[in-house]
C-alpha atoms as a PDB file:
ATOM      1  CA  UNK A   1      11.945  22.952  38.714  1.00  0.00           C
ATOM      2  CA  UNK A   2       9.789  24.124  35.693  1.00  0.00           C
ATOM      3  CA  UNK A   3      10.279  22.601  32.222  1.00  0.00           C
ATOM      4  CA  UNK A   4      12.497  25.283  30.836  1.00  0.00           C
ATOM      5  CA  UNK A   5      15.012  25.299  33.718  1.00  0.00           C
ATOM      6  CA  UNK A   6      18.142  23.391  33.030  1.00  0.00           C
ATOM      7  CA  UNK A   7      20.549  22.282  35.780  1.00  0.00           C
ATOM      8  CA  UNK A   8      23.963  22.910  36.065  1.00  0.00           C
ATOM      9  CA  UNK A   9      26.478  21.038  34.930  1.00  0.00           C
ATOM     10  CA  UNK A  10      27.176  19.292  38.093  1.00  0.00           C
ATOM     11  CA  UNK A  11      24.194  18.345  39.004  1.00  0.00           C
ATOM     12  CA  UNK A  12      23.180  17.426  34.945  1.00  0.00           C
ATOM     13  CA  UNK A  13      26.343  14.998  34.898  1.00  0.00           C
ATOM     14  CA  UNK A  14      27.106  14.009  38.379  1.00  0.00           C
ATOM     15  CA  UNK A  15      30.421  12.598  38.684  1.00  0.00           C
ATOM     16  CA  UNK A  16      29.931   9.171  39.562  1.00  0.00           C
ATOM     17  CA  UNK A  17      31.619   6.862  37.771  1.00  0.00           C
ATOM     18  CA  UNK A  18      29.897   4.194  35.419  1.00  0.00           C
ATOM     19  CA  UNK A  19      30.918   1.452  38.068  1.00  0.00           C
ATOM     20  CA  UNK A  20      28.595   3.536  40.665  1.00  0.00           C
ATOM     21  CA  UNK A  21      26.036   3.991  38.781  1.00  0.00           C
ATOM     22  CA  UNK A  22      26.270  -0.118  37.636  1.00  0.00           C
ATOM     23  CA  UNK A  23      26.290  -1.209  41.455  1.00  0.00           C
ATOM     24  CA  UNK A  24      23.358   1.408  41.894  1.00  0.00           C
ATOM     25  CA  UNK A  25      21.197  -0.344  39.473  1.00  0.00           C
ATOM     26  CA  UNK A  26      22.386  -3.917  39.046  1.00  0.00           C
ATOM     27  CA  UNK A  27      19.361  -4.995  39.259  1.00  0.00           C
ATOM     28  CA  UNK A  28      17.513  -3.497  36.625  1.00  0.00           C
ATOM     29  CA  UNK A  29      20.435  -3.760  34.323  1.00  0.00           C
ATOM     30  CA  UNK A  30      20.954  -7.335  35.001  1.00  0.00           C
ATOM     31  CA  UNK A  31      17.447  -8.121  33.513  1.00  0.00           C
ATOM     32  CA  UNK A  32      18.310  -6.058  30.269  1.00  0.00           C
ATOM     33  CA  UNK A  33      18.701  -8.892  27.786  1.00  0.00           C
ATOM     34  CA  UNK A  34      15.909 -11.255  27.008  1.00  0.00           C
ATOM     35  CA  UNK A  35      18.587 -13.816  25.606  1.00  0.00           C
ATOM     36  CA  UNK A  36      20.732 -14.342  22.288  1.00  0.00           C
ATOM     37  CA  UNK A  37      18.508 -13.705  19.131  1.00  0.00           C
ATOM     38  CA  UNK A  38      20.525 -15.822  16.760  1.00  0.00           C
ATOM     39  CA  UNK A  39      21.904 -19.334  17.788  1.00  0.00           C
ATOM     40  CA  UNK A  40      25.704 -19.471  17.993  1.00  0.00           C
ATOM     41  CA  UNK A  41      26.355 -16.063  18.888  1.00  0.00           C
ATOM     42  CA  UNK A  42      29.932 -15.443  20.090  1.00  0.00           C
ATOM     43  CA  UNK A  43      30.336 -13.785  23.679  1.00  0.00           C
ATOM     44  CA  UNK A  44      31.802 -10.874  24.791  1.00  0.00           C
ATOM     45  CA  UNK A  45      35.769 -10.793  24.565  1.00  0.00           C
ATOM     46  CA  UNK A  46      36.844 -11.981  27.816  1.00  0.00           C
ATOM     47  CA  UNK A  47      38.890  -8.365  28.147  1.00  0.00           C
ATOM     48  CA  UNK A  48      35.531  -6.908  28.821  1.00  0.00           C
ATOM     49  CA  UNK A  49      34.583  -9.036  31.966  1.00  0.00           C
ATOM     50  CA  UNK A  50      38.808  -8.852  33.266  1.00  0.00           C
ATOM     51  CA  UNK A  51      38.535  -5.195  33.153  1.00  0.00           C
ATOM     52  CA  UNK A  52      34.926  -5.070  34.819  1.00  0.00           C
ATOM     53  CA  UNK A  53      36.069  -7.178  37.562  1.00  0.00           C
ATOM     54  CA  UNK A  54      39.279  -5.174  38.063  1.00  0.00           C
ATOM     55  CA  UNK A  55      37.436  -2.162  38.349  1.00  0.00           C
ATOM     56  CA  UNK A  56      35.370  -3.327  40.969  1.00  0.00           C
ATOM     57  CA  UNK A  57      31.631  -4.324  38.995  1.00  0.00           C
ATOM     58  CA  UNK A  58      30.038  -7.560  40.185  1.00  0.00           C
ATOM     59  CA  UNK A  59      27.716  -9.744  38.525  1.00  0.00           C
ATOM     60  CA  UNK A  60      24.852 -10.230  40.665  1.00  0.00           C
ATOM     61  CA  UNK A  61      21.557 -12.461  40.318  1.00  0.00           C
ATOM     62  CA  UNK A  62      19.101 -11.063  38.998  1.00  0.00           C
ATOM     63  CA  UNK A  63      15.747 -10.390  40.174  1.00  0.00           C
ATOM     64  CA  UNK A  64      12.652  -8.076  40.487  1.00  0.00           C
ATOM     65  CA  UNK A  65      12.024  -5.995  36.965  1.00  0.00           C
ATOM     66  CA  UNK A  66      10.412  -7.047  33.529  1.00  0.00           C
ATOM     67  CA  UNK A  67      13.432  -8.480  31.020  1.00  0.00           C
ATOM     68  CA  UNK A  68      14.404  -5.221  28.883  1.00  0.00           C
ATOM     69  CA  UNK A  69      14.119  -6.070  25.303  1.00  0.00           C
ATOM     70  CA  UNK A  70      15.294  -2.595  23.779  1.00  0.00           C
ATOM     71  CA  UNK A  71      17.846  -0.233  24.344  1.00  0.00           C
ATOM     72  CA  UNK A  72      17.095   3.382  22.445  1.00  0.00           C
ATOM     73  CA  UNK A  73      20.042   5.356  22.453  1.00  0.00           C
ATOM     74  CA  UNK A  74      20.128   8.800  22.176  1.00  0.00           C
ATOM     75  CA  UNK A  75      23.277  10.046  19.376  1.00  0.00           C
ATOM     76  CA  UNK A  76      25.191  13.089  19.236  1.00  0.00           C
ATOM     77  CA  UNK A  77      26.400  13.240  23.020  1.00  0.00           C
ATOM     78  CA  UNK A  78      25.975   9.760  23.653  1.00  0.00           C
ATOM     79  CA  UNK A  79      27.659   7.618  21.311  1.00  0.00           C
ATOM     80  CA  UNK A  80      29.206   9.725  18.609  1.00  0.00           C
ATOM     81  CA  UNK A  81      30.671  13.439  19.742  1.00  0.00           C
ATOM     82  CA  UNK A  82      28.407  16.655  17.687  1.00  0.00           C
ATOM     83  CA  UNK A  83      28.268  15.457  14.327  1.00  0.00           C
ATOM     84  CA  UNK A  84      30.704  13.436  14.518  1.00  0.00           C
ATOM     85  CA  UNK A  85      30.949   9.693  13.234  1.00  0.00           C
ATOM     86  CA  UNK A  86      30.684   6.904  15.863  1.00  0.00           C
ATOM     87  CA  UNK A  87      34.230   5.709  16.212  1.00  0.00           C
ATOM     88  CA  UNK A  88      35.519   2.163  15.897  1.00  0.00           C
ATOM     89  CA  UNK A  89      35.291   1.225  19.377  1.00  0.00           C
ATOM     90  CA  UNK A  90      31.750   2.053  19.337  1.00  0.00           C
ATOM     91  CA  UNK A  91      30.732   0.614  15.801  1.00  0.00           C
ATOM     92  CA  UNK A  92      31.889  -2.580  17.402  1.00  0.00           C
ATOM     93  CA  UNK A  93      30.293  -2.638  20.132  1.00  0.00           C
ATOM     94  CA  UNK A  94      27.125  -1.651  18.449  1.00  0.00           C
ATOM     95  CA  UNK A  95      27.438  -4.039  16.371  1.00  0.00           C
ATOM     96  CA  UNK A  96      27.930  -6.782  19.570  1.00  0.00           C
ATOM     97  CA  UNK A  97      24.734  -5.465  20.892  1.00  0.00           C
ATOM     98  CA  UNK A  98      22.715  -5.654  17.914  1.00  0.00           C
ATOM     99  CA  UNK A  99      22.988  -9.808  18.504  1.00  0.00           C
ATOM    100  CA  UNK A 100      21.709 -10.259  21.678  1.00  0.00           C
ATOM    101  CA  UNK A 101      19.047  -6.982  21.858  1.00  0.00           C
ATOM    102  CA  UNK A 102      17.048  -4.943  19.940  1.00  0.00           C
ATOM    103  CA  UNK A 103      18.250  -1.276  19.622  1.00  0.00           C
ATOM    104  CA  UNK A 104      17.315   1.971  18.411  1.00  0.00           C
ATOM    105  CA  UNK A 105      18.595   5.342  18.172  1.00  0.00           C
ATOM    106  CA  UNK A 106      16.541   8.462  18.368  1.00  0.00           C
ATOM    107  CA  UNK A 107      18.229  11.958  17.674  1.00  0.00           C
ATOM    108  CA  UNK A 108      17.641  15.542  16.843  1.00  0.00           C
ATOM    109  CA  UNK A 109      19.499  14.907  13.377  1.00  0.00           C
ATOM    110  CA  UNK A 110      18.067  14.302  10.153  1.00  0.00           C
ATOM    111  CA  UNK A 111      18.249  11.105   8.069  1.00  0.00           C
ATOM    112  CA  UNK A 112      21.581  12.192   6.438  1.00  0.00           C
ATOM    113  CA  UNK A 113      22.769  12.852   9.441  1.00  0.00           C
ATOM    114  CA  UNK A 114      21.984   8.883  10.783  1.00  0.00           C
ATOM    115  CA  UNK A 115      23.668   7.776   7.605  1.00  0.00           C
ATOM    116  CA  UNK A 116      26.824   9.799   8.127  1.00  0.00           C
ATOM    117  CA  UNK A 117      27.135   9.220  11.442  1.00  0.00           C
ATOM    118  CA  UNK A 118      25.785   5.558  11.924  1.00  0.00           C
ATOM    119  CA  UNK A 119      24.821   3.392   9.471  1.00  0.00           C
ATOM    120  CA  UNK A 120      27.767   3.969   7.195  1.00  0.00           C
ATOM    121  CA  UNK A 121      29.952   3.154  10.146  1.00  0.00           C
ATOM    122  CA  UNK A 122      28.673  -0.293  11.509  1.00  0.00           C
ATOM    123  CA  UNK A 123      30.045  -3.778  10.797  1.00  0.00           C
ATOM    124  CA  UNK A 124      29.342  -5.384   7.726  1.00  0.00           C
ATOM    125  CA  UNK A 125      28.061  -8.339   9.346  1.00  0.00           C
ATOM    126  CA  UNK A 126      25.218  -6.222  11.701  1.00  0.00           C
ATOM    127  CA  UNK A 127      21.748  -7.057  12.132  1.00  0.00           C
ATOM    128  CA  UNK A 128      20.130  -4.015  10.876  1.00  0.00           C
ATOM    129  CA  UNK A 129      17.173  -5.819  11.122  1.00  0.00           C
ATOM    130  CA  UNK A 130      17.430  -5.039  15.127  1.00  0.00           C
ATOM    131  CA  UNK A 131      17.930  -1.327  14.905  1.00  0.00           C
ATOM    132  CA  UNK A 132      14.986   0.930  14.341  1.00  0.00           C
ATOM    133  CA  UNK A 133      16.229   4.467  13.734  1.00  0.00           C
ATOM    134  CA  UNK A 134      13.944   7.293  14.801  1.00  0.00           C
ATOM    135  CA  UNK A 135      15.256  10.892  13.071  1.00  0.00           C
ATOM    136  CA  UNK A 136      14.533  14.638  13.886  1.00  0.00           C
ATOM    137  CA  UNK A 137      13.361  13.224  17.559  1.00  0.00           C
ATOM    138  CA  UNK A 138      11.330  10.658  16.529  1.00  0.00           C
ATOM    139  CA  UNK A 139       9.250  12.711  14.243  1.00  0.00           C
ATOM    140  CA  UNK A 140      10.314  10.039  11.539  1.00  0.00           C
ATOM    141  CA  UNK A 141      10.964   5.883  12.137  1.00  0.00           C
ATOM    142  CA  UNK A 142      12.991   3.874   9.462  1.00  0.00           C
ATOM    143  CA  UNK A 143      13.786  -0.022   9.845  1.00  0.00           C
ATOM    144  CA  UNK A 144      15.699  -2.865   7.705  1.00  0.00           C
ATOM    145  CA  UNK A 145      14.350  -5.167   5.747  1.00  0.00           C
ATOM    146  CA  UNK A 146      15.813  -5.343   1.982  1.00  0.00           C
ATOM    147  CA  UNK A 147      17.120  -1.962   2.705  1.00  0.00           C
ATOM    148  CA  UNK A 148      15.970   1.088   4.878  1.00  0.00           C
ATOM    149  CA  UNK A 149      12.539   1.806   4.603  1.00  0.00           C
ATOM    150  CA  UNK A 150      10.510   4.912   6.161  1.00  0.00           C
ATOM    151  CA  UNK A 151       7.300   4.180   8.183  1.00  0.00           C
ATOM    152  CA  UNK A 152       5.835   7.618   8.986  1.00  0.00           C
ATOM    153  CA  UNK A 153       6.966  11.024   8.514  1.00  0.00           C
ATOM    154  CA  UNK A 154       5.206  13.796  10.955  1.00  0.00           C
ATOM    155  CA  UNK A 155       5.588  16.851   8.778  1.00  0.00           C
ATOM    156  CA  UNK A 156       4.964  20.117   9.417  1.00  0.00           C
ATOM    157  CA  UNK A 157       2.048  22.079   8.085  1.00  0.00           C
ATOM    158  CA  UNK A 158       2.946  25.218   6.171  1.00  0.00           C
ATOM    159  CA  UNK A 159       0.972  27.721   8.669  1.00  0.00           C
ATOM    160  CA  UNK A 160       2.960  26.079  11.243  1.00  0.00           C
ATOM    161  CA  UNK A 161       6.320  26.104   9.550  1.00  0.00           C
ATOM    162  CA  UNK A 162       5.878  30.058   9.097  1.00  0.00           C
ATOM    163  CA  UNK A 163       4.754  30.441  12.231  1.00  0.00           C
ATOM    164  CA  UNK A 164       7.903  28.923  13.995  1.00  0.00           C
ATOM    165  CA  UNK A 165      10.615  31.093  11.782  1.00  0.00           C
ATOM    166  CA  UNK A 166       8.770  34.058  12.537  1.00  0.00           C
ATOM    167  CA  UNK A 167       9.431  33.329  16.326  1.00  0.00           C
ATOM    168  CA  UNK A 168      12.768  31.751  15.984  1.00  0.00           C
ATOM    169  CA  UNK A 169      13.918  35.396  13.683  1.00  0.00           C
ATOM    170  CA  UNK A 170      12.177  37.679  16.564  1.00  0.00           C
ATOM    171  CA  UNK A 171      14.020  35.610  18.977  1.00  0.00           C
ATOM    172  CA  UNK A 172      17.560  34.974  17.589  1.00  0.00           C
ATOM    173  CA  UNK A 173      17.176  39.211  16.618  1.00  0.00           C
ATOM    174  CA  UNK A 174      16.083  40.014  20.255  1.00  0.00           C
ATOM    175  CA  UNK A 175      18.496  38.020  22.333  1.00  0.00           C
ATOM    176  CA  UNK A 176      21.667  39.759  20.469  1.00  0.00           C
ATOM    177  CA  UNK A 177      23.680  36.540  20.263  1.00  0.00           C
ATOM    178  CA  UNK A 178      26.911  35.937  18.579  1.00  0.00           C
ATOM    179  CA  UNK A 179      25.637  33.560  16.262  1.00  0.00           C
ATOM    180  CA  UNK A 180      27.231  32.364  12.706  1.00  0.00           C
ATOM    181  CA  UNK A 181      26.567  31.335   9.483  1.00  0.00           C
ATOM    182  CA  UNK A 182      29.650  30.170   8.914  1.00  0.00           C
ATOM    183  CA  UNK A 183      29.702  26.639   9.452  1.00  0.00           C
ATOM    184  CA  UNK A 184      26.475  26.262   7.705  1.00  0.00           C
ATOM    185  CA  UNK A 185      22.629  27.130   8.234  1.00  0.00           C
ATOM    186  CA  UNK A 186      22.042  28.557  11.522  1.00  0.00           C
ATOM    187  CA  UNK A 187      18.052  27.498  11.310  1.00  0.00           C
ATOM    188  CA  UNK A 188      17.255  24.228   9.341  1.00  0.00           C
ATOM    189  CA  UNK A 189      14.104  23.036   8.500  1.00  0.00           C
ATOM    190  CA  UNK A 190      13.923  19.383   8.118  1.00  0.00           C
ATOM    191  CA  UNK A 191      10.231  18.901   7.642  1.00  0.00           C
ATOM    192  CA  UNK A 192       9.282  17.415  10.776  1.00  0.00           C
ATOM    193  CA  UNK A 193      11.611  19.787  12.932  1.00  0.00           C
ATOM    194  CA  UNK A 194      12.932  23.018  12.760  1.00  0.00           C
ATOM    195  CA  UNK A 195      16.461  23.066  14.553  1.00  0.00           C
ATOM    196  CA  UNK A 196      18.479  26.396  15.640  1.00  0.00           C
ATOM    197  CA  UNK A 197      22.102  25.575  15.424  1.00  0.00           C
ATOM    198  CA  UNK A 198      23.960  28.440  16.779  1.00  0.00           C
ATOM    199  CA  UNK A 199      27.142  28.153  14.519  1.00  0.00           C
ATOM    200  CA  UNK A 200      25.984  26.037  12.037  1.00  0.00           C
ATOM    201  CA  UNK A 201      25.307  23.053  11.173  1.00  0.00           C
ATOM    202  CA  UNK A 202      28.743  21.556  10.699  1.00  0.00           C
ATOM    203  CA  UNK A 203      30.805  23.832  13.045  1.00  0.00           C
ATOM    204  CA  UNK A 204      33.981  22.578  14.394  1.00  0.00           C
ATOM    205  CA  UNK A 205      32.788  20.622  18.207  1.00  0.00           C
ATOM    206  CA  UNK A 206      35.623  23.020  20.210  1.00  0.00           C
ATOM    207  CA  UNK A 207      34.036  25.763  18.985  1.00  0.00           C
ATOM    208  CA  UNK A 208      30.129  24.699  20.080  1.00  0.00           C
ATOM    209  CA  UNK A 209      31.991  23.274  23.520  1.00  0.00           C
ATOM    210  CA  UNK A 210      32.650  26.678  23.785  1.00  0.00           C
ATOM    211  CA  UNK A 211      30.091  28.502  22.952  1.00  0.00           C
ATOM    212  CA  UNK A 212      27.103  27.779  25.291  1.00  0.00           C
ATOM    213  CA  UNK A 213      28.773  24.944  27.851  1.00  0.00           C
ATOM    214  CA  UNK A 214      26.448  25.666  31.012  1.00  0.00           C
ATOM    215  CA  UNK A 215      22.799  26.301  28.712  1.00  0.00           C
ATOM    216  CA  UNK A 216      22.060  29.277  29.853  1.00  0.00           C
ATOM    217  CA  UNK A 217      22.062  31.750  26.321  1.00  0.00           C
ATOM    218  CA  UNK A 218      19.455  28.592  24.615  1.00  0.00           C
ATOM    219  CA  UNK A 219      17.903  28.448  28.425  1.00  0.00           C
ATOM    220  CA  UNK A 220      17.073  32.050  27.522  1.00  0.00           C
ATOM    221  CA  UNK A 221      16.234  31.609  24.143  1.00  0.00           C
ATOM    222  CA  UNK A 222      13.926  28.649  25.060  1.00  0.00           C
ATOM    223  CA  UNK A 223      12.042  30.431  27.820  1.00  0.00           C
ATOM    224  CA  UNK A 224      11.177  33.170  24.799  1.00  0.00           C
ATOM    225  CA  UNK A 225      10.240  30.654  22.449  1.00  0.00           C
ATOM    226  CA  UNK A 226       7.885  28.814  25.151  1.00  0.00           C
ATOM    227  CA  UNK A 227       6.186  32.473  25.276  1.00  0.00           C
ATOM    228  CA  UNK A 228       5.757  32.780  21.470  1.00  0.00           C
ATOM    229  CA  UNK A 229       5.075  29.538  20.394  1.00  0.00           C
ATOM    230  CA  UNK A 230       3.524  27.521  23.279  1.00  0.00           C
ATOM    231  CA  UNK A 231       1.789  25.183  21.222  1.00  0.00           C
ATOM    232  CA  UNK A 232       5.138  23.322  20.162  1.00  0.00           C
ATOM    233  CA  UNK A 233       7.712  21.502  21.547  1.00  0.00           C
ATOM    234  CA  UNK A 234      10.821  23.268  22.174  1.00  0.00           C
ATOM    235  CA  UNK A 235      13.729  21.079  23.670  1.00  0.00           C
ATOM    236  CA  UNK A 236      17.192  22.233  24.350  1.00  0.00           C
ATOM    237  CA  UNK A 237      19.720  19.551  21.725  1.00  0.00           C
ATOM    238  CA  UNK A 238      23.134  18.810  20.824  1.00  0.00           C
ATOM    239  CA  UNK A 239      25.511  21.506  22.022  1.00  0.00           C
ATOM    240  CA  UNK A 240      24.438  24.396  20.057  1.00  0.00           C
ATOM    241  CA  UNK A 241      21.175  23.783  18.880  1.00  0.00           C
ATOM    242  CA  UNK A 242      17.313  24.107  19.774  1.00  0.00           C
ATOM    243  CA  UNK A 243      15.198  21.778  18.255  1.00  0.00           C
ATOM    244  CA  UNK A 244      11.331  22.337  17.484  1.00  0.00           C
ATOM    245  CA  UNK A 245       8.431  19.752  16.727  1.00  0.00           C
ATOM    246  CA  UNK A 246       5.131  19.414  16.687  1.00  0.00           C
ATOM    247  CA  UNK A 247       3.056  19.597  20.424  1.00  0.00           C
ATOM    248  CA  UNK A 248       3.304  16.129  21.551  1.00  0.00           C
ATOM    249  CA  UNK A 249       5.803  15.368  18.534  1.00  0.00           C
ATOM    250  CA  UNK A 250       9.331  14.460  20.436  1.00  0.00           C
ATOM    251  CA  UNK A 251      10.721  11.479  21.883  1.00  0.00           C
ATOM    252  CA  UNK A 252       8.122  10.284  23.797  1.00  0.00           C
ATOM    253  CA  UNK A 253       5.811  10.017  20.811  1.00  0.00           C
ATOM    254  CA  UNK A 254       8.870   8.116  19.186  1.00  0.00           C
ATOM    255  CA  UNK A 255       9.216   5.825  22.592  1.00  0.00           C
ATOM    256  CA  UNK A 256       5.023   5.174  21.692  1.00  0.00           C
ATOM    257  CA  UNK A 257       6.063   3.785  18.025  1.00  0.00           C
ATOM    258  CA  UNK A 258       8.658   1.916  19.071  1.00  0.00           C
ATOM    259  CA  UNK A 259       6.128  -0.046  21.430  1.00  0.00           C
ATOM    260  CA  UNK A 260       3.157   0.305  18.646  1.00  0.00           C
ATOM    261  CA  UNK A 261       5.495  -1.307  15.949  1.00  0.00           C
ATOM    262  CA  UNK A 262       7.913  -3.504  18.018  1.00  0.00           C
ATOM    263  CA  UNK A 263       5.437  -4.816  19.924  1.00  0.00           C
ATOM    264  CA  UNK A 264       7.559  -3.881  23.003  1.00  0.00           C
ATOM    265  CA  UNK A 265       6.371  -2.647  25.992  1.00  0.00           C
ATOM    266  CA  UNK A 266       7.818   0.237  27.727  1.00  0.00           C
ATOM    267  CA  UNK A 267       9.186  -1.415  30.940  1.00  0.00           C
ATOM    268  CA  UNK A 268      10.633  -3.401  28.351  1.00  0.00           C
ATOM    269  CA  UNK A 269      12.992  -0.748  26.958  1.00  0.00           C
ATOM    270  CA  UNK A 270      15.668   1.217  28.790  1.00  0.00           C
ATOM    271  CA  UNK A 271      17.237   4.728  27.389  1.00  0.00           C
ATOM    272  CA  UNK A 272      20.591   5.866  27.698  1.00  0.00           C
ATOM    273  CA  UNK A 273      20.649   9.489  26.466  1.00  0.00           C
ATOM    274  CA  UNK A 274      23.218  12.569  27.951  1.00  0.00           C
ATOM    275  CA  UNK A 275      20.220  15.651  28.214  1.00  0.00           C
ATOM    276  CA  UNK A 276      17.647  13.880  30.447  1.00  0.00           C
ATOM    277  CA  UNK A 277      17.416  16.791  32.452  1.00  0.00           C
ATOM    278  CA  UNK A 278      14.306  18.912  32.194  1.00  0.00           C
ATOM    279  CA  UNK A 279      14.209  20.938  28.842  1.00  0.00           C
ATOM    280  CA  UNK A 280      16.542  18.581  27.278  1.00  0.00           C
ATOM    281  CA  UNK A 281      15.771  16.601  23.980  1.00  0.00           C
ATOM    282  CA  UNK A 282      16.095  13.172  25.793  1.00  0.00           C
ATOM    283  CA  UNK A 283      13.934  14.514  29.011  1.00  0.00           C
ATOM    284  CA  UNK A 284      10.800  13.302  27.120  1.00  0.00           C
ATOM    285  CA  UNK A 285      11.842   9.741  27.069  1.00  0.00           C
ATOM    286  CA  UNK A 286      11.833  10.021  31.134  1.00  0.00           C
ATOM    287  CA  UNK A 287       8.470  11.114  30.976  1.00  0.00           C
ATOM    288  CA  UNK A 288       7.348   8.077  29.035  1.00  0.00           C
ATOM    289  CA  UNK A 289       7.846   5.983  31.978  1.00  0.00           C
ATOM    290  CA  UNK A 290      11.070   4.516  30.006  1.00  0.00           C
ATOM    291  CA  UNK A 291      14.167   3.668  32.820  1.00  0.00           C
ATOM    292  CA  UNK A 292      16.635   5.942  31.795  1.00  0.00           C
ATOM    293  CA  UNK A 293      20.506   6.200  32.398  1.00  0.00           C
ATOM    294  CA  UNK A 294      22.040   9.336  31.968  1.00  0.00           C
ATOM    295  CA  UNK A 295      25.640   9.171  30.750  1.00  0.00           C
ATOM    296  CA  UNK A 296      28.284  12.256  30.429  1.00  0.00           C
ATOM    297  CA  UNK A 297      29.818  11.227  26.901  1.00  0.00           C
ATOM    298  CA  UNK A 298      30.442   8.028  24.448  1.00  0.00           C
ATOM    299  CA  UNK A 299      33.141   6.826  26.208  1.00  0.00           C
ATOM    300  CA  UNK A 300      30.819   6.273  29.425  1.00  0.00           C
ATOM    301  CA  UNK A 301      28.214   4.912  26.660  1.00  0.00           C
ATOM    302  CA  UNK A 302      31.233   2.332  25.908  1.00  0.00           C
ATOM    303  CA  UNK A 303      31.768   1.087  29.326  1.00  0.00           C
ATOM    304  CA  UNK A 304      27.888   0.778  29.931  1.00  0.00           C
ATOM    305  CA  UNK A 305      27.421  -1.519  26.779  1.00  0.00           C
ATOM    306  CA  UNK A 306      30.312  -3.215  27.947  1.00  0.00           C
ATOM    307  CA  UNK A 307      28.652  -4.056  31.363  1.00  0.00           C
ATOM    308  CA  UNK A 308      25.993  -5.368  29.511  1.00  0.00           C
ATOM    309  CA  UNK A 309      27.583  -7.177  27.283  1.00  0.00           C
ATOM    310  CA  UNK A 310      29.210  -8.590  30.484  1.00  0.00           C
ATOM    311  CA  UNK A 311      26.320  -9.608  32.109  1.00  0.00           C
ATOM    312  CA  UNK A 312      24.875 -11.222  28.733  1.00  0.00           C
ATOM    313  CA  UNK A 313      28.007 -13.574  29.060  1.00  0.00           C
ATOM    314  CA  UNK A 314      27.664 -14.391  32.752  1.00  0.00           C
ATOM    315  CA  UNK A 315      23.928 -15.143  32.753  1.00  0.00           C
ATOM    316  CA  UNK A 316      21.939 -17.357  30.408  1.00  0.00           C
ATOM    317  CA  UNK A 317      18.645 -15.869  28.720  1.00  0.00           C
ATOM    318  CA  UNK A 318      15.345 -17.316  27.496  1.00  0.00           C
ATOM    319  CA  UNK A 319      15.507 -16.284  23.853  1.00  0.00           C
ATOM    320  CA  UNK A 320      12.274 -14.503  22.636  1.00  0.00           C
ATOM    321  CA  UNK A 321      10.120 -13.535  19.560  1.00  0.00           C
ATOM    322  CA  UNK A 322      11.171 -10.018  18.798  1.00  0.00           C
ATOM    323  CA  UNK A 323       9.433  -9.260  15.574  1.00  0.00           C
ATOM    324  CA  UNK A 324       8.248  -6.037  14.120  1.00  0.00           C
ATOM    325  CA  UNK A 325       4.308  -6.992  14.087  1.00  0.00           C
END
């Protein structure tokens, strides 16, 4: 399969429930947290582990792979819907795993975007200071200390930033698509990405469901771009969108800072996005050498942080030094 092909949907979201794909890879999940960060943390609810049990999951020793110290999350499509704000359910449990684990989220959106959706949205009592947030794919990395604080910004140069709208306008004029304006800008340049958003940015989510649900008009559109502008990254995002960066600029570079500034190594981390296929936004994290779990929506995000909330309250950890160094 080349780079720009994208499966179909079966085969992109098999449908195997999260208790298959649990007993699949116990193993490796079971070694996901190095232990509590902070002494006298409470455990799961015990509703978590009843309805784990009743659905057939099993705790099993663990054994084999390196303790996973980070989970990176992938956002919109994994655990908030298109531009949508994580829900409650999720802010909680979010907010659970931020006090055994480090986590971060990397996404196609901007910083406004991470605000809107996120941040704004989490417990009051969360450790920020475990959650690295990585913008525009990881073209940008912001943590907590006294408040949110930007580490690098890849930006675009200017010959490069004219060069990309020229081939996004040939392309969007050639493919004849039935795109809109009406929901807000259809191309978006946030400095360190470039992002084609079919029917804007803030279009209703029934109406992008609808408008390319098996990939195949952006599978077209990202085979042209690949011709006209082979020097940058061109990933397939979100459910309308295209998003551009920099050659070697995408999540993978963002999985490298994580490990650079966390001092975390990659067998370390595991990523839970929903477009790991090939020409998806998340497929670079794969080729990192990151274990990756592939989920179908937030609500299968929920039950996987669940299981490993789970397993955090049936096995006890060697805490560890996780600081940024």
């Amino acid at each position: 399969m080349s780079a720009h092909d994208v499966p179909d949907t079966e085969v992109q979201h098999p449908d195997v429930s999260m208790i298959a794909q649990w007993n699949g890879t116990a193993d490796m999940l079971l070694q996901l947290v190095a232990g509590p960060r902070n002494a006298g943390v409470a455990s799961p609810r015990r509703s978590t582990i009843e309805r784990w049990e009743n659905e057939g999951g099993a705790i099993r020793a663990a054994n084999g792979p390196r303790v996973k110290k980070l989970v990176v999350f992938d956002l919109d499509g994994t655990i908030a819907e298109s531009k949508a704000p994580v829900d409650a359910e999720m802010a909680a449990l979010l907010g659970d795993l931020l006090r055994i684990v480090r986590v971060a989220v990397i996404s196609g959106g901007n910083w406004p975007q991470f605000q809107e959706q996120l941040v704004s949205h989490l417990p009051p009592d969360a450790d920020l200071g475990a959650l690295s947030l990585l913008p525009t794919c990881g073209t940008k990395f912001y943590r907590y200390t006294k408040g949110w604080e930007l580490l690098y910004s890849e930006e675009f140069k200017a010959d490069q930033r004219t060069k990309i709208l020229g081939a996004l306008d040939s392309v969007m004029k050639s493919s004849h698509l039935a795109t809109s304006g009406e929901w807000g800008e259809v191309v978006e340049d946030r400095g360190t990405q470039i992002t084609f958003s079919a029917l804007g940015q803030h279009a209703p989510l029934e109406e992008k469901q609808k408008w390319d649900p098996d990939f195949a008009k952006r599978k077209r559109m990202q085979a042209s771009l690949a011709q006209l502008i082979p020097e940058f990254s061109v990933r397939l995002g979100g459910t309308t969108s295209i998003d551009i960066t920099r050659p070697g600029i995408d999540k993978a570079y963002g999985i490298g800072k994580l490990r650079d500034l966390l001092g975390i190594s990659i067998d370390e981390m595991l990523f839970i996005g929903d477009a790991l296929f090939p020409g998806g936004n998340d497929h670079p994290a794969r080729e990192a050498g990151v274990v990756c779990i592939q989920v179908r929506d937030s609500h299968e995000t929920k039950r996987l942080i669940e299981a490993i909330l789970a397993c955090r309250h049936g096995f006890a950890r060697e805490s560890s030094n996780l600081e940024i160094r």
